[in-house]
PDB file of N, CA and C in Angstrom:
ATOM      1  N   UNK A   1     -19.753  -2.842   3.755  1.00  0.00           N
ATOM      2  CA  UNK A   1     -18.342  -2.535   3.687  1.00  0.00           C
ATOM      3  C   UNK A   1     -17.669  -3.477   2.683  1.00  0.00           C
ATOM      4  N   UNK A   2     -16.891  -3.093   1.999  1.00  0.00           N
ATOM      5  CA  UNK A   2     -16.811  -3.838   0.629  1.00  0.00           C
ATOM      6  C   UNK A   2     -14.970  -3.911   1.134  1.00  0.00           C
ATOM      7  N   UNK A   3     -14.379  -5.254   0.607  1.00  0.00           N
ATOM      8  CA  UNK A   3     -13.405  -5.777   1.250  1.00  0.00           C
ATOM      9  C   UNK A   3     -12.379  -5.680  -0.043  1.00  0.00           C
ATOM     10  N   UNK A   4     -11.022  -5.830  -0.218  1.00  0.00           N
ATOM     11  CA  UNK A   4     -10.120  -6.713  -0.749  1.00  0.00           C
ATOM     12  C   UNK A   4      -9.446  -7.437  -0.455  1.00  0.00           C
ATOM     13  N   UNK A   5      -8.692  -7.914  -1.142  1.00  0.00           N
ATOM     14  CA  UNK A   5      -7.690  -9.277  -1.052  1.00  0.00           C
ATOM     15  C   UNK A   5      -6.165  -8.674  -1.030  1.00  0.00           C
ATOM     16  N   UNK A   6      -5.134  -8.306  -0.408  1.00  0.00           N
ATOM     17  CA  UNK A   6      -4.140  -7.923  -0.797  1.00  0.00           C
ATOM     18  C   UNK A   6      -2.681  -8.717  -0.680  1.00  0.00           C
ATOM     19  N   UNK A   7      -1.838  -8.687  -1.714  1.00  0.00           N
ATOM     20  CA  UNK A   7      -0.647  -9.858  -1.274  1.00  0.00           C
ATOM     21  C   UNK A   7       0.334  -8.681  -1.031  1.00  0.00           C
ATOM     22  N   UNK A   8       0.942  -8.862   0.198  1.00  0.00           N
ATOM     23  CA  UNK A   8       2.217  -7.822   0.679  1.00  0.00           C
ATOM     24  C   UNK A   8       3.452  -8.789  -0.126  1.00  0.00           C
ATOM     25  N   UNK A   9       4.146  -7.877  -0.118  1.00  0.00           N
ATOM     26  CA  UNK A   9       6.145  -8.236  -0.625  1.00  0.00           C
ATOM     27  C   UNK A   9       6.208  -9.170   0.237  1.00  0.00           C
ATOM     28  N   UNK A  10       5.984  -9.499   1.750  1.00  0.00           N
ATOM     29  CA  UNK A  10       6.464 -10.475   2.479  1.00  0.00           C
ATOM     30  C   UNK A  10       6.126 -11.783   2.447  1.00  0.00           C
ATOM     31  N   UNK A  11       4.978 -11.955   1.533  1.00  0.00           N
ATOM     32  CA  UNK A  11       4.576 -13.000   1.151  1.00  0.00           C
ATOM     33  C   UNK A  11       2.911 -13.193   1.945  1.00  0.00           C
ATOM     34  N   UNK A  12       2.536 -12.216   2.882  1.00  0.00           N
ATOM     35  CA  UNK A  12       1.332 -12.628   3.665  1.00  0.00           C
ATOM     36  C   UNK A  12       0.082 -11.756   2.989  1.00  0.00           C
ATOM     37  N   UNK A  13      -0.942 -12.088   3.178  1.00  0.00           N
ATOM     38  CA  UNK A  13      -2.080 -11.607   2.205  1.00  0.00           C
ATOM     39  C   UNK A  13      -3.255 -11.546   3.136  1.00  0.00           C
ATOM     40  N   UNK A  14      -4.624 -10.715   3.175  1.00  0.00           N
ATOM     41  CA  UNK A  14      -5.184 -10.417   3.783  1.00  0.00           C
ATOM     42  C   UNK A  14      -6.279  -9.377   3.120  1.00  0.00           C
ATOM     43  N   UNK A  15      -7.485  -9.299   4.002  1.00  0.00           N
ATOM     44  CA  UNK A  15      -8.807  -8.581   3.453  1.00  0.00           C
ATOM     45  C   UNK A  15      -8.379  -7.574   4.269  1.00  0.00           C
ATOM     46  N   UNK A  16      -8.885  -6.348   3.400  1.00  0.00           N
ATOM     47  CA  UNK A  16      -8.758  -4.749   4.429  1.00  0.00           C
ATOM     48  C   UNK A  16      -9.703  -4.463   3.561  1.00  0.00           C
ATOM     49  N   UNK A  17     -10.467  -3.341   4.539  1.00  0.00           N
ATOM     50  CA  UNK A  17     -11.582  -2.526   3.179  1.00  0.00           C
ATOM     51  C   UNK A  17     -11.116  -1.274   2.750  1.00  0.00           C
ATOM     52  N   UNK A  18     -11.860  -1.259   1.725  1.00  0.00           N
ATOM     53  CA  UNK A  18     -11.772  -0.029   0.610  1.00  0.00           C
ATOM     54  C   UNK A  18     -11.813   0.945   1.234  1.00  0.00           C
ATOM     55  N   UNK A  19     -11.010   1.952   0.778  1.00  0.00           N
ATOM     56  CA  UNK A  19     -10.989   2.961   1.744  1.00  0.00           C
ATOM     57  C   UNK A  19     -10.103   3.306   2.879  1.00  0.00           C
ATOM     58  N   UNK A  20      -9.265   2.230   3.298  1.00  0.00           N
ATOM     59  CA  UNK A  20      -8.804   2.134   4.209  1.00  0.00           C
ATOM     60  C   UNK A  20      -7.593   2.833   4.253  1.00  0.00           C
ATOM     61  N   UNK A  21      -6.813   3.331   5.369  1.00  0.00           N
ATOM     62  CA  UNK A  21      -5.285   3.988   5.011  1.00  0.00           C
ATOM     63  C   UNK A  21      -4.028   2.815   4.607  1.00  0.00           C
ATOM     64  N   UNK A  22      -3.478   2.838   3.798  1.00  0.00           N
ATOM     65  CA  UNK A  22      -2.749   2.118   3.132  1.00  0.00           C
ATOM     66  C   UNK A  22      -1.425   1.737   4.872  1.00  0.00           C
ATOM     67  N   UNK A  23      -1.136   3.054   5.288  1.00  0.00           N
ATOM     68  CA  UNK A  23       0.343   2.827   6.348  1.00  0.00           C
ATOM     69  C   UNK A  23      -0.380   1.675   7.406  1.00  0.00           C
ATOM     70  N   UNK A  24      -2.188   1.902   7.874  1.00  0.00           N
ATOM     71  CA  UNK A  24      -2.581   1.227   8.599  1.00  0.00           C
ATOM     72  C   UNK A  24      -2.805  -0.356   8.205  1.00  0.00           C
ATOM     73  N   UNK A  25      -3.283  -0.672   6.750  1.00  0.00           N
ATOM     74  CA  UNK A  25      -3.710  -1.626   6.476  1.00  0.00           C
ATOM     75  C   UNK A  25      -1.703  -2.650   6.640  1.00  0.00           C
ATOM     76  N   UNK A  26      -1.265  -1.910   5.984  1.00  0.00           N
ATOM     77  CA  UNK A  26       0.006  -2.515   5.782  1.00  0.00           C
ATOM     78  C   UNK A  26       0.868  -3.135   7.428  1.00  0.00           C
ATOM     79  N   UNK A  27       0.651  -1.996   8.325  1.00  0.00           N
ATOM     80  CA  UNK A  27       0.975  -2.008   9.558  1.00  0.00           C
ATOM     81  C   UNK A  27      -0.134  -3.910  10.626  1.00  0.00           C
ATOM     82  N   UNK A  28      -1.147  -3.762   9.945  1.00  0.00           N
ATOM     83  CA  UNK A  28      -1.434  -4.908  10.640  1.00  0.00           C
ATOM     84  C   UNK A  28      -1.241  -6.178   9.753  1.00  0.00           C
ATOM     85  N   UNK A  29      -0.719  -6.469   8.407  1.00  0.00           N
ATOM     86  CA  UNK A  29      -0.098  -7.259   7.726  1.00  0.00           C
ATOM     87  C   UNK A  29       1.181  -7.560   7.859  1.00  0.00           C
ATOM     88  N   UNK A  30       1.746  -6.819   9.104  1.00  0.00           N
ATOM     89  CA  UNK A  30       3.339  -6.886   9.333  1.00  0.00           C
ATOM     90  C   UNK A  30       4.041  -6.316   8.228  1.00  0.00           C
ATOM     91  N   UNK A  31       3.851  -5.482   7.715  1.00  0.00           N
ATOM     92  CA  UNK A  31       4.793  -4.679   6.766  1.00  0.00           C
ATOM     93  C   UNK A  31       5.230  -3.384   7.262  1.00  0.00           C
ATOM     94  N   UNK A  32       6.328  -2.829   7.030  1.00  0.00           N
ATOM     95  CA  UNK A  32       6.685  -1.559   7.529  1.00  0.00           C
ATOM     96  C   UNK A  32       6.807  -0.449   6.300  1.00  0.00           C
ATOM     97  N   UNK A  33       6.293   0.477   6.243  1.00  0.00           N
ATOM     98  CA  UNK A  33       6.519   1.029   4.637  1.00  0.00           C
ATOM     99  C   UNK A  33       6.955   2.432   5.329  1.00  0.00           C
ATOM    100  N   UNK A  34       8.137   2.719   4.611  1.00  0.00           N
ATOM    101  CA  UNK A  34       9.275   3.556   5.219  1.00  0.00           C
ATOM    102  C   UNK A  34       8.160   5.353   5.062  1.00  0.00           C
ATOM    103  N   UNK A  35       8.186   6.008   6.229  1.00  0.00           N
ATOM    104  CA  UNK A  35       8.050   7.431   5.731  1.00  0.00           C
ATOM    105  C   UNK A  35       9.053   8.586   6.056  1.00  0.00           C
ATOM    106  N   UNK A  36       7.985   9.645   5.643  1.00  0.00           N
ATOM    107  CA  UNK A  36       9.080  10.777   5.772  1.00  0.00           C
ATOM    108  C   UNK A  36       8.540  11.810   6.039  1.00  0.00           C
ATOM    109  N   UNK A  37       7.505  12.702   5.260  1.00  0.00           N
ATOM    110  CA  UNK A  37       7.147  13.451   5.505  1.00  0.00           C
ATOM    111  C   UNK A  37       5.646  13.737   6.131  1.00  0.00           C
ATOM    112  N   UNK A  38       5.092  12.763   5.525  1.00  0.00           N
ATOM    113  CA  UNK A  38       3.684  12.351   6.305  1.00  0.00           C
ATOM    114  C   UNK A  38       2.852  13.337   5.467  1.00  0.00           C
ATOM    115  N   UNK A  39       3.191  13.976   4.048  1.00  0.00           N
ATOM    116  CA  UNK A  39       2.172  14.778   3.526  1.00  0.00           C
ATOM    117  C   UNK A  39       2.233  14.163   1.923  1.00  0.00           C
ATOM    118  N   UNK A  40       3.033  13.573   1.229  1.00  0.00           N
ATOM    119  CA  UNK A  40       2.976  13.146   0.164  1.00  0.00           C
ATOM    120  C   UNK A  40       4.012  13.410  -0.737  1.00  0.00           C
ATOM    121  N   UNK A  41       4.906  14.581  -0.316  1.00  0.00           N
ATOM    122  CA  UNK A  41       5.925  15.177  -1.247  1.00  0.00           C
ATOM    123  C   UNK A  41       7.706  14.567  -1.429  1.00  0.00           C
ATOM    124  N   UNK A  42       7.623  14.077  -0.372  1.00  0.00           N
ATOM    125  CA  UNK A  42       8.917  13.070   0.025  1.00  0.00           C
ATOM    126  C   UNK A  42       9.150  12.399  -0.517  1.00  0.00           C
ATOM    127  N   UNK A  43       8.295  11.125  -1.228  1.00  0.00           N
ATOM    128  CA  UNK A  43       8.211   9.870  -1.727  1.00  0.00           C
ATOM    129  C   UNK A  43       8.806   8.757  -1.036  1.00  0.00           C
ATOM    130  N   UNK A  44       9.264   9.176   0.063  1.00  0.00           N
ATOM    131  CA  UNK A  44       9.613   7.822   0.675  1.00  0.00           C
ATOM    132  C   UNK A  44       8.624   6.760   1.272  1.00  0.00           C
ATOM    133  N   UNK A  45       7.104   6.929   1.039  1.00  0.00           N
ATOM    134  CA  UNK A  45       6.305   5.726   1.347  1.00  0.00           C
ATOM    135  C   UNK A  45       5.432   5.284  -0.145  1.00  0.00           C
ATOM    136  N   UNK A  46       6.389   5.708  -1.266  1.00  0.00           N
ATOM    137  CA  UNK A  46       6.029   4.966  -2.305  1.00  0.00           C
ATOM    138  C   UNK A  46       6.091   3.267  -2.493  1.00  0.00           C
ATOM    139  N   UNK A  47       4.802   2.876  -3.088  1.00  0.00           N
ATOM    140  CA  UNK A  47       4.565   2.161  -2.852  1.00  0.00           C
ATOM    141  C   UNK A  47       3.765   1.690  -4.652  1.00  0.00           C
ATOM    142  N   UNK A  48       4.030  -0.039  -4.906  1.00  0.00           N
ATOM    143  CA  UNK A  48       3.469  -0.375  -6.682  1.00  0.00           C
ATOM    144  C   UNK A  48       2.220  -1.083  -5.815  1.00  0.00           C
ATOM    145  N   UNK A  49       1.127  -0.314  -6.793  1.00  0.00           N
ATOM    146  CA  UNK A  49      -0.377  -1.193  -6.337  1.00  0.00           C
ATOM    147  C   UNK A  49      -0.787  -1.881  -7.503  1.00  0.00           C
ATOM    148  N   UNK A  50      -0.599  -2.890  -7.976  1.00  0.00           N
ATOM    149  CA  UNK A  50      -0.815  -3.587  -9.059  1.00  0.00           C
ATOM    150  C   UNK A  50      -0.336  -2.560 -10.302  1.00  0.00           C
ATOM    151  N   UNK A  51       1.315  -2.695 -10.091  1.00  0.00           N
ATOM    152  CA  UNK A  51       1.929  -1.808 -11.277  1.00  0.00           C
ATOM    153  C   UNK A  51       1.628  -0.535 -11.148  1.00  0.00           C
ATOM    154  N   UNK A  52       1.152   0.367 -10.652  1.00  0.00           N
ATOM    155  CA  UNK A  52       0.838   2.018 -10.592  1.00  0.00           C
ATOM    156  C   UNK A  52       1.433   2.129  -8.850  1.00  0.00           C
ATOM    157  N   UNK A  53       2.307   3.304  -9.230  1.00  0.00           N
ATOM    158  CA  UNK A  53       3.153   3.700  -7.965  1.00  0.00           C
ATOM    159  C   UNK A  53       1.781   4.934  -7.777  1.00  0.00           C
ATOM    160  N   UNK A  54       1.927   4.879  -5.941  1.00  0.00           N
ATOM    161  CA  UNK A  54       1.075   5.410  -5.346  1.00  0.00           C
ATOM    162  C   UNK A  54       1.928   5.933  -3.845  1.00  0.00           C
ATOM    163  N   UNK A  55       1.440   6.883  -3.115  1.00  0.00           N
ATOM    164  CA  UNK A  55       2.209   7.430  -2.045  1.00  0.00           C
ATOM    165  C   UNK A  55       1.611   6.909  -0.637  1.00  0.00           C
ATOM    166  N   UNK A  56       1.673   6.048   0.148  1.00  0.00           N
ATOM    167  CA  UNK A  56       1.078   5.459   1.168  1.00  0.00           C
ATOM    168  C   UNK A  56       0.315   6.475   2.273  1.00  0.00           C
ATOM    169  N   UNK A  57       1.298   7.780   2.466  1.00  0.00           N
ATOM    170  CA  UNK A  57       0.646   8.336   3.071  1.00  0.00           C
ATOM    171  C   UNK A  57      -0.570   8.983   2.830  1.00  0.00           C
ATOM    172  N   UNK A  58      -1.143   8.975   2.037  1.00  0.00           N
ATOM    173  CA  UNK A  58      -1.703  10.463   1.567  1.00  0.00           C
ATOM    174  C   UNK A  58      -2.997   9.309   0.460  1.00  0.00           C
ATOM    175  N   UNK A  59      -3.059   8.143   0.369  1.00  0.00           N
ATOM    176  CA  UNK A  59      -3.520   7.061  -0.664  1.00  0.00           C
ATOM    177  C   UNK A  59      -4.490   5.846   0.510  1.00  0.00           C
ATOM    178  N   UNK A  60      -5.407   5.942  -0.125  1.00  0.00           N
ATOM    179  CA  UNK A  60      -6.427   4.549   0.439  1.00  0.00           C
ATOM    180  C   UNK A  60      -6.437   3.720  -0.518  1.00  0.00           C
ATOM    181  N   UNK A  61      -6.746   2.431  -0.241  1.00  0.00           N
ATOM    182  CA  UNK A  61      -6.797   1.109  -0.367  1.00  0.00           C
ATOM    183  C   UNK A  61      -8.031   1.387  -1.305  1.00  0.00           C
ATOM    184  N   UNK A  62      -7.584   1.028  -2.638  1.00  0.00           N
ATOM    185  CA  UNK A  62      -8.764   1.399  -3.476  1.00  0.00           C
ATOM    186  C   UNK A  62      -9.237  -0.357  -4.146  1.00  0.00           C
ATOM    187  N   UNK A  63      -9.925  -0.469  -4.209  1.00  0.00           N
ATOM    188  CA  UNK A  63     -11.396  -1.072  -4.971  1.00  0.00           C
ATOM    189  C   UNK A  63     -10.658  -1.977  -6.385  1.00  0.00           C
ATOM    190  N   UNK A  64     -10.982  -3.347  -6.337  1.00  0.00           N
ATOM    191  CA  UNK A  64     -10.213  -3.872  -7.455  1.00  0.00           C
ATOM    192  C   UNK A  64     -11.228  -4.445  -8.099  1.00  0.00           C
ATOM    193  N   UNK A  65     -11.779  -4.605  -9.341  1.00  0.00           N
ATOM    194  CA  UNK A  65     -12.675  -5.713 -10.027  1.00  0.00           C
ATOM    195  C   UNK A  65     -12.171  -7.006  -9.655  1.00  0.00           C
ATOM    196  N   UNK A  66     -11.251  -7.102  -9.840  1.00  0.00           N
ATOM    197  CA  UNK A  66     -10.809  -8.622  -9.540  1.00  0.00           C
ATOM    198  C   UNK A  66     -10.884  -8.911  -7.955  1.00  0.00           C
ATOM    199  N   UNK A  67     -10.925  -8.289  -7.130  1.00  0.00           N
ATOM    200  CA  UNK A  67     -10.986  -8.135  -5.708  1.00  0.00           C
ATOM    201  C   UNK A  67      -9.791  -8.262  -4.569  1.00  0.00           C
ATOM    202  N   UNK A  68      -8.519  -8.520  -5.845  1.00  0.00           N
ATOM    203  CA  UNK A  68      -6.905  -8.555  -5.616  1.00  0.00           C
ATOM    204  C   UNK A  68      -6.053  -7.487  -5.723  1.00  0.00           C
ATOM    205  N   UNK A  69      -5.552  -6.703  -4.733  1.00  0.00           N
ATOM    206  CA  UNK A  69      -4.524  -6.395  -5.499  1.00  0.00           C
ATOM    207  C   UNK A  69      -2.959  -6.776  -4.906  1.00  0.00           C
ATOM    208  N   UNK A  70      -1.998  -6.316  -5.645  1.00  0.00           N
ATOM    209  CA  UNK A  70      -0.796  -6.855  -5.630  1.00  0.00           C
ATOM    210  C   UNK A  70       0.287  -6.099  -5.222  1.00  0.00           C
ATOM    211  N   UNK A  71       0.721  -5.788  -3.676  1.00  0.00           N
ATOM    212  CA  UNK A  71       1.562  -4.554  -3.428  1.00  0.00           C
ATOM    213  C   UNK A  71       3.335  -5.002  -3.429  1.00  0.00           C
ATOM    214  N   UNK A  72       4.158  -3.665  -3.923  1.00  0.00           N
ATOM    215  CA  UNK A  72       5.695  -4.144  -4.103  1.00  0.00           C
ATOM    216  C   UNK A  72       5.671  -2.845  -3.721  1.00  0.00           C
ATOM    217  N   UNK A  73       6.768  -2.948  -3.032  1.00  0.00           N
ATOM    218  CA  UNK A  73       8.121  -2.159  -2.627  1.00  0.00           C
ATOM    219  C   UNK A  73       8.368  -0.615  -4.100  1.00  0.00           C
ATOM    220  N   UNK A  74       8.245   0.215  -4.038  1.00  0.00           N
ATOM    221  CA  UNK A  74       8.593   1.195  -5.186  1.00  0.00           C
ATOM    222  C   UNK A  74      10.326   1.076  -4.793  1.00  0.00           C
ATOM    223  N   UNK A  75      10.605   1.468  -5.735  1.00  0.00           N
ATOM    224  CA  UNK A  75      12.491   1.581  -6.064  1.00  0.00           C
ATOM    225  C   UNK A  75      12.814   2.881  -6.166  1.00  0.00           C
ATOM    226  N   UNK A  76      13.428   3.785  -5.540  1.00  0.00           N
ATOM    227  CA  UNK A  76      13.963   4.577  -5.331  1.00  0.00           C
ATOM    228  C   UNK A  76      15.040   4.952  -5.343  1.00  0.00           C
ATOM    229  N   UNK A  77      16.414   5.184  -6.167  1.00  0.00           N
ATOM    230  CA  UNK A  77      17.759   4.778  -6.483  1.00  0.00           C
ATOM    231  C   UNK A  77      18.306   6.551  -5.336  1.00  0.00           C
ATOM    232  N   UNK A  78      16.882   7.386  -4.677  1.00  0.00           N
ATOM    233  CA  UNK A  78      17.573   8.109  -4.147  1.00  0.00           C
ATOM    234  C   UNK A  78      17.476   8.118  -2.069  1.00  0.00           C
ATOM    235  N   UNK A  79      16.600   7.061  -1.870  1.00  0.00           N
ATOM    236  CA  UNK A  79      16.197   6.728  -0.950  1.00  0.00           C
ATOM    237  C   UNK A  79      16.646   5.705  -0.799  1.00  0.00           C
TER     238      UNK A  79
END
């Protein structure tokens, strides 16, 4: 099972493996990542994975060479 390193917005960081559901991995890092529709079309659980916006629901925890990646908050000026 092959692991990463991830730093949440809140400042706390943690191994989850590849593959994993992004709402779950985030959920035991103490992060709350807002949803809506639970299928992908909403965008309200957008989410930056090392600079590339991705949709939490519908997106696994993908695989970094560096073995880091770096999650932020997406901006939404309609949400």
């Amino acid at each position: 099972m092959t692991t990463v390193r991830i730093h949440w917005p809140n400042g706390r960081h943690g191994e989850h493996v590849v593959g994993s559901d992004w709402l779950t991995a985030a959920r035991d890092a103490g992060v709350t990542i807002p949803t809506g529709c639970m299928g992908g079309s909403c965008g309200a659980c957008e989410i930056e994975v090392n600079g590339t916006t991705v949709r939490a629901c519908i997106s696994t925890v993908p695989s970094s060479r560096r073995g880091e990646l770096k999650v932020e908050f997406a901006t939404d000026p309609f949400w």
